[in-house]
PDB file of N, CA and C in Angstrom:
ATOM      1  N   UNK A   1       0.831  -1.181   0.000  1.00  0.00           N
ATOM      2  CA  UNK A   1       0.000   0.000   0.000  1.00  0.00           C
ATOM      3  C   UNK A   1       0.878   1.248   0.000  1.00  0.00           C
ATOM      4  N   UNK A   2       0.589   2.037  -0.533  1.00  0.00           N
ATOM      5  CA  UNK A   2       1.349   3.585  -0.965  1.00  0.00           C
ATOM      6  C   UNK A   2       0.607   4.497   0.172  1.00  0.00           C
ATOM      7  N   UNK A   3       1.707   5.087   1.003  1.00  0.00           N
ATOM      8  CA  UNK A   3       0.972   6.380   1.400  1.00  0.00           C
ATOM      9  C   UNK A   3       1.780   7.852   1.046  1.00  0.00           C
ATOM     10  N   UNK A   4       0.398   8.381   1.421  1.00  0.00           N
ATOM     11  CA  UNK A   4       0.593   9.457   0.803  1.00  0.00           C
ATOM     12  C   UNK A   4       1.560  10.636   2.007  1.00  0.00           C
ATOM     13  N   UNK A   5       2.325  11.181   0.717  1.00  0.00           N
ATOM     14  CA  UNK A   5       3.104  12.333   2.116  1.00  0.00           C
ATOM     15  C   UNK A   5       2.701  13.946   1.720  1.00  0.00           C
ATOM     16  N   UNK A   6       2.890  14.539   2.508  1.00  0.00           N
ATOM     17  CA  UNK A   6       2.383  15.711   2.876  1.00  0.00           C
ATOM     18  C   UNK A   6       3.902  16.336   3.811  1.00  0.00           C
ATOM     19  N   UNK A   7       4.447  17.620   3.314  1.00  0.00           N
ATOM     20  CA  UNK A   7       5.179  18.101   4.038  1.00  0.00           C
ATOM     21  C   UNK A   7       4.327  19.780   4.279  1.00  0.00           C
ATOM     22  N   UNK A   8       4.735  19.413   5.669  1.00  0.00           N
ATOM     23  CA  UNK A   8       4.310  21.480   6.369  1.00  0.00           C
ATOM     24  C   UNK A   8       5.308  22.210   5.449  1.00  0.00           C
ATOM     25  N   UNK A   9       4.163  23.392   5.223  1.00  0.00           N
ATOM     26  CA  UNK A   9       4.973  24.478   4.440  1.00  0.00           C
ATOM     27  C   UNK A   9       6.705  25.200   5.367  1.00  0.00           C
ATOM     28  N   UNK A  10       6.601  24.772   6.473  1.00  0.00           N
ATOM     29  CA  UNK A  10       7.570  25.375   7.408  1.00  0.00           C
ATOM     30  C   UNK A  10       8.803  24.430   6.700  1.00  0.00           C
ATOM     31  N   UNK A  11       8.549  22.991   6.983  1.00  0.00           N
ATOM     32  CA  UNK A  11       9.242  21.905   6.252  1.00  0.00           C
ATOM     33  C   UNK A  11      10.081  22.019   4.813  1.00  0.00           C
ATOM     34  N   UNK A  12       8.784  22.477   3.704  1.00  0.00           N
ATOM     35  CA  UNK A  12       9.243  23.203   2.612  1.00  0.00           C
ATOM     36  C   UNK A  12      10.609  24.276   2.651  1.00  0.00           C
ATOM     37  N   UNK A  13       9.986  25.528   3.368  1.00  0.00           N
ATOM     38  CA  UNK A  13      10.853  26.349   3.145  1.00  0.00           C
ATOM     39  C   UNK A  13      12.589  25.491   3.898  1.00  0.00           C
ATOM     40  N   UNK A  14      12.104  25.163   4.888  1.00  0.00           N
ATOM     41  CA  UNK A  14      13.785  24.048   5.319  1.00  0.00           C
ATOM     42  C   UNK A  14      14.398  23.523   4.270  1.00  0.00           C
ATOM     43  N   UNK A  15      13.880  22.988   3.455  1.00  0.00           N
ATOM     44  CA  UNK A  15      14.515  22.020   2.745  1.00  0.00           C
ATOM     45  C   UNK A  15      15.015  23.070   1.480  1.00  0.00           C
ATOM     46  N   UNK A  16      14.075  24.070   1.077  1.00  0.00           N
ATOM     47  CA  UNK A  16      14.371  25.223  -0.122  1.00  0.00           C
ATOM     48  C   UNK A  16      15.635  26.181   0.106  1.00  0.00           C
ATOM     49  N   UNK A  17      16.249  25.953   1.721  1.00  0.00           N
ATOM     50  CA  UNK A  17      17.444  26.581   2.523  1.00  0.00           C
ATOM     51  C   UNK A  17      18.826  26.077   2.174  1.00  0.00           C
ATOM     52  N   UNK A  18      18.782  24.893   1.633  1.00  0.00           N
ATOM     53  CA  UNK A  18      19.370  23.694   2.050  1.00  0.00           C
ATOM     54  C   UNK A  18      20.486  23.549   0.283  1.00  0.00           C
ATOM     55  N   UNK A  19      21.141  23.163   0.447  1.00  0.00           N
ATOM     56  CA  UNK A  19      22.463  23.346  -0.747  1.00  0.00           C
ATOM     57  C   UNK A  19      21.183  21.649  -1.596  1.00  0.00           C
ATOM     58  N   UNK A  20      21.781  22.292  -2.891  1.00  0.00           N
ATOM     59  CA  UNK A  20      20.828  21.522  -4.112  1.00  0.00           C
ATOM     60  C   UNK A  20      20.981  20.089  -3.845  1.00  0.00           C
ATOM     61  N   UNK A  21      22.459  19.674  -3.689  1.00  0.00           N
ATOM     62  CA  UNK A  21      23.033  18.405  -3.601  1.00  0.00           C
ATOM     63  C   UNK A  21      22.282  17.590  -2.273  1.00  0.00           C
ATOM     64  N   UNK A  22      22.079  18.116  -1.288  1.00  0.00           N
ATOM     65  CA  UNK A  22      21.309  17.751  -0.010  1.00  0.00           C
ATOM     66  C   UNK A  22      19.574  17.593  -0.486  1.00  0.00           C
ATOM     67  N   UNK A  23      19.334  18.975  -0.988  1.00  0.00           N
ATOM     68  CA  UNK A  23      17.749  18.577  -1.212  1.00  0.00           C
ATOM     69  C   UNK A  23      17.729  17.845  -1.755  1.00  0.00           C
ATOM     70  N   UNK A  24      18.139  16.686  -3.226  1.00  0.00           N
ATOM     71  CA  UNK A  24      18.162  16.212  -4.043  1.00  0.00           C
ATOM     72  C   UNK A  24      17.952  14.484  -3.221  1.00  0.00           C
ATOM     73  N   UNK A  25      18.952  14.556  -2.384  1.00  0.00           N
ATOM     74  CA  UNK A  25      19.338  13.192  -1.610  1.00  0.00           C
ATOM     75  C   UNK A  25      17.873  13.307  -0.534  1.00  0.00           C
ATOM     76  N   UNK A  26      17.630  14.665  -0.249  1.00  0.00           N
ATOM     77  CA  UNK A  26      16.281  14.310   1.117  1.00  0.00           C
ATOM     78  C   UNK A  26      14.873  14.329   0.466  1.00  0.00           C
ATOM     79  N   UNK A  27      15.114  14.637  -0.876  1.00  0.00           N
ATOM     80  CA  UNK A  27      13.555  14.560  -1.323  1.00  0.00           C
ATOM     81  C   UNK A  27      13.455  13.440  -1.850  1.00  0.00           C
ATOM     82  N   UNK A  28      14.325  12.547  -2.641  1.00  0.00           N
ATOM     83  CA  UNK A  28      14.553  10.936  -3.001  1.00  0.00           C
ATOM     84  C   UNK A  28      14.000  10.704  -0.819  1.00  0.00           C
ATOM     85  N   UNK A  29      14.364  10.868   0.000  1.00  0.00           N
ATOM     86  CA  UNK A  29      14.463   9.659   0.971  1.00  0.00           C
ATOM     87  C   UNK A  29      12.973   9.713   1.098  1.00  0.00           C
ATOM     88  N   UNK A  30      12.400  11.020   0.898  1.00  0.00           N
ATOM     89  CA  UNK A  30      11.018  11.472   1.111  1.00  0.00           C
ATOM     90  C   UNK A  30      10.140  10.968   0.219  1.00  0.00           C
ATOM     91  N   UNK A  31      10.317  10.863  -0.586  1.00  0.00           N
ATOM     92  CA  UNK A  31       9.591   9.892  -2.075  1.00  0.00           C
ATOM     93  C   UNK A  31       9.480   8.367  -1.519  1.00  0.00           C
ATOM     94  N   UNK A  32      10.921   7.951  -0.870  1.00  0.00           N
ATOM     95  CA  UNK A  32      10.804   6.656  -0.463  1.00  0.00           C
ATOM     96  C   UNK A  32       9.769   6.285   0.318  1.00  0.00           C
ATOM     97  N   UNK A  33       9.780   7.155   1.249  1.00  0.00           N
ATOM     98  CA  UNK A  33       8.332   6.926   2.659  1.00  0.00           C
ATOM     99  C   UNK A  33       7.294   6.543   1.916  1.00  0.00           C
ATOM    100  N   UNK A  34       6.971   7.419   0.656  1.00  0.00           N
ATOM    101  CA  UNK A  34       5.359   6.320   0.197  1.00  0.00           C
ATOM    102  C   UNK A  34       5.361   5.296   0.185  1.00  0.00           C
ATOM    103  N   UNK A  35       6.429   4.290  -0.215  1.00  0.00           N
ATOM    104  CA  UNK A  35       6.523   3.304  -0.129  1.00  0.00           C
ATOM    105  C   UNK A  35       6.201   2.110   1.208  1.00  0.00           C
ATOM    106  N   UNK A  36       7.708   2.614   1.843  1.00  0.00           N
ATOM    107  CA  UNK A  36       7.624   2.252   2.675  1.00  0.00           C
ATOM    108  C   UNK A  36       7.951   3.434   4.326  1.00  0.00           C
ATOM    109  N   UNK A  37       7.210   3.708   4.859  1.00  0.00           N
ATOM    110  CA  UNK A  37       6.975   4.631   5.857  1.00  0.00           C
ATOM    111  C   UNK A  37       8.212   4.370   7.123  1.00  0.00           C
ATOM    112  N   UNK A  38       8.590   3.036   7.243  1.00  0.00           N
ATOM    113  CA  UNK A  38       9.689   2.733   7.821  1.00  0.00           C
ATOM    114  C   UNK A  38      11.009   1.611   7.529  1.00  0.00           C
ATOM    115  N   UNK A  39      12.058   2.750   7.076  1.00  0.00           N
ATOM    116  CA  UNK A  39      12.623   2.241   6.210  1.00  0.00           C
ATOM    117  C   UNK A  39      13.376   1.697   7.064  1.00  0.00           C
ATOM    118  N   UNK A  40      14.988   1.192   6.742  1.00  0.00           N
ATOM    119  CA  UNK A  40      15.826   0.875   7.733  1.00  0.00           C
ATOM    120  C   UNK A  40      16.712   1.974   8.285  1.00  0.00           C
ATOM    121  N   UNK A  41      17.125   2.277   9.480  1.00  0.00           N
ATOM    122  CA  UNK A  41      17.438   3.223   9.850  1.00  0.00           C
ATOM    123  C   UNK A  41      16.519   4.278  10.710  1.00  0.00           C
ATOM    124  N   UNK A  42      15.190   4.108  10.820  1.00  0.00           N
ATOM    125  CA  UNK A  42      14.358   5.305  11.059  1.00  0.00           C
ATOM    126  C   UNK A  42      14.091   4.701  12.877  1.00  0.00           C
ATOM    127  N   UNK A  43      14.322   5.863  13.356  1.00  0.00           N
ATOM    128  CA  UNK A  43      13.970   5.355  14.505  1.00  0.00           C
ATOM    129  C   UNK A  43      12.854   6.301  15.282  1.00  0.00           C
ATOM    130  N   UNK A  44      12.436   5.904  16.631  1.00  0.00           N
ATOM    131  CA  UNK A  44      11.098   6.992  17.270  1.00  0.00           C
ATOM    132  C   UNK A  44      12.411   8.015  17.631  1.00  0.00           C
ATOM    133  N   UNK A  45      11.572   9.137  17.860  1.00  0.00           N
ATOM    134  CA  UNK A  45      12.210  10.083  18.528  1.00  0.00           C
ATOM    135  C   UNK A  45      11.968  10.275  20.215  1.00  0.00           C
ATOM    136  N   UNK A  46      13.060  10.320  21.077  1.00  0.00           N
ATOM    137  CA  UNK A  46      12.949  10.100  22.500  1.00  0.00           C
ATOM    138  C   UNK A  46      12.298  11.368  22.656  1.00  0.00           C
ATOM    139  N   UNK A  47      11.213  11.239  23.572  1.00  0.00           N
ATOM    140  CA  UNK A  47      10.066  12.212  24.759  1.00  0.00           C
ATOM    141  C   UNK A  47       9.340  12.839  23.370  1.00  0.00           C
ATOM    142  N   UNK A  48       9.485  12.408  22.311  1.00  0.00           N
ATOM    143  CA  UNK A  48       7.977  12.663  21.391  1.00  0.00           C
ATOM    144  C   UNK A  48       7.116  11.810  20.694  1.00  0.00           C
ATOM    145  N   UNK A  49       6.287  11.143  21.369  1.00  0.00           N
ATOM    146  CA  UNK A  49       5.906   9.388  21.145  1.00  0.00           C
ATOM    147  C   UNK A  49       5.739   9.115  19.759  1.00  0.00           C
ATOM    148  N   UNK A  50       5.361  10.434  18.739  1.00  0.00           N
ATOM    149  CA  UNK A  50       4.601  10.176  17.591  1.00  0.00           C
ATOM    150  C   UNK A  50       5.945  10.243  16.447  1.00  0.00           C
ATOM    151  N   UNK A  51       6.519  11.303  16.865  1.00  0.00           N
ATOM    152  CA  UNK A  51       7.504  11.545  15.702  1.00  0.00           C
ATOM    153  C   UNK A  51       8.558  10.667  15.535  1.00  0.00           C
ATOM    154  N   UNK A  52       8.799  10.385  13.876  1.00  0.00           N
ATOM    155  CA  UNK A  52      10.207   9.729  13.600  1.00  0.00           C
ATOM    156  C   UNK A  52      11.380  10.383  12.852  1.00  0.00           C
ATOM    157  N   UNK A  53      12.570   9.656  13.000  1.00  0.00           N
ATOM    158  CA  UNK A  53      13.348  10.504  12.422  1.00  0.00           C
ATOM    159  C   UNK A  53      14.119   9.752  11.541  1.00  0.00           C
ATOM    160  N   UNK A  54      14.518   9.818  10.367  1.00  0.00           N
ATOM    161  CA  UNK A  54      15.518   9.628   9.294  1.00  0.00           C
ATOM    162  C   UNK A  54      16.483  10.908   9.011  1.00  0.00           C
ATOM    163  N   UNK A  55      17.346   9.733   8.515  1.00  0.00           N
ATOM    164  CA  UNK A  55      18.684  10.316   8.573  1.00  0.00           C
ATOM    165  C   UNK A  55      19.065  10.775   7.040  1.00  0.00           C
ATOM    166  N   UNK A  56      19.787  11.592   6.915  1.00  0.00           N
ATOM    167  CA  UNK A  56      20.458  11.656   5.441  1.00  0.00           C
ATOM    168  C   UNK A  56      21.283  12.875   5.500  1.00  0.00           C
ATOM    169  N   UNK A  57      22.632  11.650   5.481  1.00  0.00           N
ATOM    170  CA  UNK A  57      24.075  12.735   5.804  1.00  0.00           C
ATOM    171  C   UNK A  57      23.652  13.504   6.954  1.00  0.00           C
ATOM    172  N   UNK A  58      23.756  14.630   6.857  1.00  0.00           N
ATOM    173  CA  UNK A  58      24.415  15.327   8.746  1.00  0.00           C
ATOM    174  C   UNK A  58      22.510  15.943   8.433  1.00  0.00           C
ATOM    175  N   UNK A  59      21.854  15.529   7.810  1.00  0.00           N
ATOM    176  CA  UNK A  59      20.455  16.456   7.770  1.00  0.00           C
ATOM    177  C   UNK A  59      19.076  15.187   8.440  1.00  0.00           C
ATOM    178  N   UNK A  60      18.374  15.665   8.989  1.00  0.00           N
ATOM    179  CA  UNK A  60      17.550  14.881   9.460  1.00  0.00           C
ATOM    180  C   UNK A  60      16.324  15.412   9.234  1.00  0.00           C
ATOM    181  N   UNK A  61      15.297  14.153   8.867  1.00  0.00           N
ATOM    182  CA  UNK A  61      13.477  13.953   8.846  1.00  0.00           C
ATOM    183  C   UNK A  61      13.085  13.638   9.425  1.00  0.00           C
ATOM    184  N   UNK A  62      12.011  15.210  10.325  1.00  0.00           N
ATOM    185  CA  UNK A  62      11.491  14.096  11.395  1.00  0.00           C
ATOM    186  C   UNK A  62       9.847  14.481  10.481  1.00  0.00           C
ATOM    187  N   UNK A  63       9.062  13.207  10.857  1.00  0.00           N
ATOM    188  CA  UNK A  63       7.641  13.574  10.362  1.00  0.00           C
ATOM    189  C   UNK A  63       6.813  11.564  11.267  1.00  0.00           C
ATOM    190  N   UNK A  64       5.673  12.222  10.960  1.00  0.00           N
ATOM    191  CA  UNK A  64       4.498  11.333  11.711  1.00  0.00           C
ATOM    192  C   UNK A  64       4.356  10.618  10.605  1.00  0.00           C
ATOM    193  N   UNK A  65       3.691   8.882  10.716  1.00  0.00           N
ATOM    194  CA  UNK A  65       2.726   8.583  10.090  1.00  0.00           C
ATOM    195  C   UNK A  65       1.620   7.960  10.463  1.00  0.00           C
ATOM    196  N   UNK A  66       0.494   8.420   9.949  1.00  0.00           N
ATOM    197  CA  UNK A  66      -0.899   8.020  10.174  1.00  0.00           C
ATOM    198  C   UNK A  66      -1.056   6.577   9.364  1.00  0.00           C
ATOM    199  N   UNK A  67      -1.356   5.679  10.058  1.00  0.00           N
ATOM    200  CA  UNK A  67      -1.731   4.859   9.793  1.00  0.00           C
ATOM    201  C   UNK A  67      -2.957   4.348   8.962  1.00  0.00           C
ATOM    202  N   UNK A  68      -4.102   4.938   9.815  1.00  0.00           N
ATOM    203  CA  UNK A  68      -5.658   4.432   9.938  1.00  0.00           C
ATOM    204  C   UNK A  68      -5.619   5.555   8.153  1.00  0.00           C
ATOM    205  N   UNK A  69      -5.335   6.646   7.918  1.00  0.00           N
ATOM    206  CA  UNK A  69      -5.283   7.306   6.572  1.00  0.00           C
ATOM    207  C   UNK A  69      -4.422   7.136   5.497  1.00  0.00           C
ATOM    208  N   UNK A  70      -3.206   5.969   6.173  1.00  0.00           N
ATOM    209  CA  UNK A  70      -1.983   5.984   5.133  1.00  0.00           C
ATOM    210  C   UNK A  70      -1.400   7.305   4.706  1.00  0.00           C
ATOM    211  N   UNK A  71      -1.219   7.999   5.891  1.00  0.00           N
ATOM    212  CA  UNK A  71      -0.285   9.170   5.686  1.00  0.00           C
ATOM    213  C   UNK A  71       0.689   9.267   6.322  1.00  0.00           C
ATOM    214  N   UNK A  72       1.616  10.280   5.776  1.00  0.00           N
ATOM    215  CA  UNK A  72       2.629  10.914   6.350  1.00  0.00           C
ATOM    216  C   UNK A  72       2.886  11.959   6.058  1.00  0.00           C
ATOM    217  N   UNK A  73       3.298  12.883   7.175  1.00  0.00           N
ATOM    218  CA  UNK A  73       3.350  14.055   7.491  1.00  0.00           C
ATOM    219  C   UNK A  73       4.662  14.360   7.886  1.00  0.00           C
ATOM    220  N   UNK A  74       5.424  15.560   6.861  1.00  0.00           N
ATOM    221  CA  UNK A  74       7.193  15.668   7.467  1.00  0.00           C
ATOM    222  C   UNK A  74       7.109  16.976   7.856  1.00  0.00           C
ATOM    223  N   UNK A  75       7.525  17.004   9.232  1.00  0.00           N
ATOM    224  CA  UNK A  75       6.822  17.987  10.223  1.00  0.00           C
ATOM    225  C   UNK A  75       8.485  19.248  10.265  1.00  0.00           C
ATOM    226  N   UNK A  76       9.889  19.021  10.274  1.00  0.00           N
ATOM    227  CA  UNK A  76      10.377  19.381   9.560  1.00  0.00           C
ATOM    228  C   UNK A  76      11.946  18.552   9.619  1.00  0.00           C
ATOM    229  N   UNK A  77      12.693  19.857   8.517  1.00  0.00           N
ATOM    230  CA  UNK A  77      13.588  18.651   7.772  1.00  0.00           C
ATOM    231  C   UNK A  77      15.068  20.139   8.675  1.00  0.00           C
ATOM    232  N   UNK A  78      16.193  19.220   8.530  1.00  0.00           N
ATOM    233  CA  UNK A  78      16.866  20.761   9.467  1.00  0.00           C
ATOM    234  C   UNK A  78      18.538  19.374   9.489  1.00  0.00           C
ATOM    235  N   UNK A  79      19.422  20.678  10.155  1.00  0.00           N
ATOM    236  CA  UNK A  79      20.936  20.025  10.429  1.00  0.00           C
ATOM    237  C   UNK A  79      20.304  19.384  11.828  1.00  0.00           C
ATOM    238  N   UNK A  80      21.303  17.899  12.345  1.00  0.00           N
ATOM    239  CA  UNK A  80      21.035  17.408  13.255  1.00  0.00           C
ATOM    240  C   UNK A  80      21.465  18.425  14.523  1.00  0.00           C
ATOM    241  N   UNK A  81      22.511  19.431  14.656  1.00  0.00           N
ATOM    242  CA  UNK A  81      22.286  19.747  15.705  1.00  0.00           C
ATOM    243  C   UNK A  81      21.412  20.887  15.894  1.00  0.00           C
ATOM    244  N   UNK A  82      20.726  21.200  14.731  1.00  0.00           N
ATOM    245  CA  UNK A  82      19.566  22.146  14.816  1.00  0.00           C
ATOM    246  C   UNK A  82      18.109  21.382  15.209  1.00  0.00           C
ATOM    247  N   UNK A  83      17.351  20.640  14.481  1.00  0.00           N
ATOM    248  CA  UNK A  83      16.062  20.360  13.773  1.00  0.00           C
ATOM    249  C   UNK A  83      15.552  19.725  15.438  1.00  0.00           C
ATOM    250  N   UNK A  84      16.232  19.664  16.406  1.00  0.00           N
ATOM    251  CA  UNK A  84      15.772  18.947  17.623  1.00  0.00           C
ATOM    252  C   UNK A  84      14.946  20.179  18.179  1.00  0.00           C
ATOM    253  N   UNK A  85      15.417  21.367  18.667  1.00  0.00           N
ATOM    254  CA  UNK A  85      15.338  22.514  19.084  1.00  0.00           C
ATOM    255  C   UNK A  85      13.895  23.098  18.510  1.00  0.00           C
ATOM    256  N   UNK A  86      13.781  22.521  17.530  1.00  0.00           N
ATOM    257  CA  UNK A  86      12.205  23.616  16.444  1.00  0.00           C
ATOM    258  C   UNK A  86      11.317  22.670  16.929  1.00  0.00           C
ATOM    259  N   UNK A  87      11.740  21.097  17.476  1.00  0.00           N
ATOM    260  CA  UNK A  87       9.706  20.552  18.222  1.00  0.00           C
ATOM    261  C   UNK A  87       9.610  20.690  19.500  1.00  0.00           C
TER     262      UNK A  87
END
C-alpha cells in the first residue's frame, strides 16, 4: 500500500534553505516513505511518542505517520544539531 506524504509548508521552506546536492538526496528519501513509511534506519524520537526521524548525511526527517489514513506528514527537515530545538 502507498501512502501518501504531505510536508508542512515550514518543512518546505527548510529544505528550499538547504544546498541543491542535499535537497536532491532528502527529497529521493522522502519519495521513499510512500513506499515504505519505515525504512531501515528510522527510529522513534525520544520524549515525542509520535515523531520519527531519518537520517540523510548530517540532515535529518522528522515527520508522523498516520496509519488508519496511510499518511505521512514531514513535520520538519533541518541540520542534526539544529532540527531537535524547532519541536
Amino acid at each position: 500500500m502507498a501512502y501518501k506524504v504531505s510536508i508542512l509548508p515550514a518543512a518546505l521552506r527548510q529544505l528550499a534553505d538547504l544546498p541543491r546536492a542535499d535537497q536532491r538526496r532528502i527529497r529521493d528519501k522522502i519519495e521513499r516513505l510512500g513506499a515504505d513509511p519505515r525504512p531501515p534506519g528510522v527510529k522513534d524520537l525520544q520524549g515525542k511518542r509520535d515523531y520519527l526521524r531519518l537520517r540523510s548525511g548530517d540532515y535529518r526527517i522528522i515527520y508522523t505517520v498516520d496509519e488508519d489514513r496511510l499518511g505521512i506528514l514531514i513535520v520538519t527537515i533541518g541540520h542534526r544539531r539544529e532540527v531537535y530545538r524547532a519541536l
